[in-house]
Protein backbone atom coordinates (compact mmCIF):
# COMPACT_ATOMS: atom_id res chain seq x y z
CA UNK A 1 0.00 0.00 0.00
CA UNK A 2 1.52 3.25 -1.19
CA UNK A 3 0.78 7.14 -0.51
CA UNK A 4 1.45 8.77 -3.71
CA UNK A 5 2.38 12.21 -2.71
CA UNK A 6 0.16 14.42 -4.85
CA UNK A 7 2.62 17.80 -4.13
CA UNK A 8 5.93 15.88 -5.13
CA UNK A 9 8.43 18.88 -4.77
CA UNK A 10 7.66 19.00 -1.56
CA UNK A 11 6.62 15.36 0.31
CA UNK A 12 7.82 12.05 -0.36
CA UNK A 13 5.48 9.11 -1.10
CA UNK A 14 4.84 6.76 1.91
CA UNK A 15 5.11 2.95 1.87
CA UNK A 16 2.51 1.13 4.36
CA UNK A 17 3.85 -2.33 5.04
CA UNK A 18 3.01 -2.95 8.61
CA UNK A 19 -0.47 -2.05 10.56
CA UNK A 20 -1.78 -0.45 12.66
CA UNK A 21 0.31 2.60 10.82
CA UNK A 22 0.31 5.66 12.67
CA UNK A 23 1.34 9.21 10.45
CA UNK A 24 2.21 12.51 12.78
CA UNK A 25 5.22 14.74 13.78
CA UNK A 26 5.81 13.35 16.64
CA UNK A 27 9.09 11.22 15.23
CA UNK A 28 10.05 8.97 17.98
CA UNK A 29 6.20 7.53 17.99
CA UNK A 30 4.80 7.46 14.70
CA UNK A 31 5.35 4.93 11.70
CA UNK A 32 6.08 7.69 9.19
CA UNK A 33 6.92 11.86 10.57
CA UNK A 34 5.48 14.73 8.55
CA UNK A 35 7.22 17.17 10.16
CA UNK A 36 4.93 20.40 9.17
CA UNK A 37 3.63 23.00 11.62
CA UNK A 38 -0.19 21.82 9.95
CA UNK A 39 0.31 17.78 11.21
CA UNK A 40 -0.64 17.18 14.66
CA UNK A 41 1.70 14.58 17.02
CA UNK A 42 -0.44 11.72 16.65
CA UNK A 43 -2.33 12.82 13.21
CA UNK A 44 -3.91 9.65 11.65
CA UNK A 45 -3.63 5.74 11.61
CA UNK A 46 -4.24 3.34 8.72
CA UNK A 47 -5.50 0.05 9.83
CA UNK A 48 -6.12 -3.51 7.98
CA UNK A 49 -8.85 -5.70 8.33
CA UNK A 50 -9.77 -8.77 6.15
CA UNK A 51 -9.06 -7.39 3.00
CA UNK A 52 -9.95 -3.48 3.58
CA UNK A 53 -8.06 -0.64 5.21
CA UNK A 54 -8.91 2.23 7.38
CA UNK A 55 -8.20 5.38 7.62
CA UNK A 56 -8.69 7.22 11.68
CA UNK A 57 -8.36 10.74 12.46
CA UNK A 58 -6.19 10.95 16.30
CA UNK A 59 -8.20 14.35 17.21
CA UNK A 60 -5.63 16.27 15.00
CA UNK A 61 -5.92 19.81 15.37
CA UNK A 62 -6.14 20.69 11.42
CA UNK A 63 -8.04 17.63 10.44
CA UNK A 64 -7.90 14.35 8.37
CA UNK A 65 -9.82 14.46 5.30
CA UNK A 66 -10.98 11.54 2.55
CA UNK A 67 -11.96 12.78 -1.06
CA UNK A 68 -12.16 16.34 0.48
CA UNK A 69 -14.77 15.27 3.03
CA UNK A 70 -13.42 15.55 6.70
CA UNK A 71 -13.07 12.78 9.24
CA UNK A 72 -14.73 13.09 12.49
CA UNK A 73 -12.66 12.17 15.65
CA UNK A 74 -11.74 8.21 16.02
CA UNK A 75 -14.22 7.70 13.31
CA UNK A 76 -12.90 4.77 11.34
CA UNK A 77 -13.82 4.85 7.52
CA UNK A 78 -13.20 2.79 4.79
CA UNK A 79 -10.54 3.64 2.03
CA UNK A 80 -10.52 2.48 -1.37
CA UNK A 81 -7.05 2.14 -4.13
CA UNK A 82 -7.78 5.75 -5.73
CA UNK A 83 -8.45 7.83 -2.64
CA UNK A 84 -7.34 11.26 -2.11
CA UNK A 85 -6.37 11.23 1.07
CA UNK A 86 -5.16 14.66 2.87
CA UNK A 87 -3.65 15.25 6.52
CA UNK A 88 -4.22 18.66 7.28
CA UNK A 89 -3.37 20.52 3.74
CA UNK A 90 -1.00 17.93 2.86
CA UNK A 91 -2.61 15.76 -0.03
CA UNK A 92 -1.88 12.18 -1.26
CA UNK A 93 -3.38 8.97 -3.67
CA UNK A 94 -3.82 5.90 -2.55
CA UNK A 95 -2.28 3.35 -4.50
């Protein structure tokens, strides 16, 4: 599972391999750090069950978004191979 950055010059895509995936700034605790004033600590986590994945907002502070439409807090959603997903203003496909 791959997040294909969608603003290249300036974020790297990310490579999920291992789950429960957790995406923030806060380096020491998270799978993958975004370090950007905009990403919250604990931002997001990307879960796997069966066959699907998830996508949870962590009560980030500039939000967690899915096809534009925001996450509530802890709300677990479904994500599909073609998602834009976003973390704060920060935008990637999934892939």
């Amino acid at each position: 599972l791959v997040l294909k950055s969608l603003q290249e010059e300036n974020y790297k895509d990310i490579s999920i391999k291992d789950f429960p995936f957790f995406i923030g700034k806060l380096k020491k605790n998270v799978d993958y750090c975004l370090e950007k004033q905009v990403v919250s600590r604990f931002h997001a986590k990307i879960t796997k069950e069966e066959q699907k994945y998830y996508l949870t907002d962590l009560n980030s502070t500039n939000g967690t978004f899915i096809n534009e439409e925001a996450l509530r807090t802890y709300q677990k959603v479904e994500i599909k191979i073609g998602d834009e997903i976003a973390f704060a203003n920060i935008k990637y496909r999934l892939q």
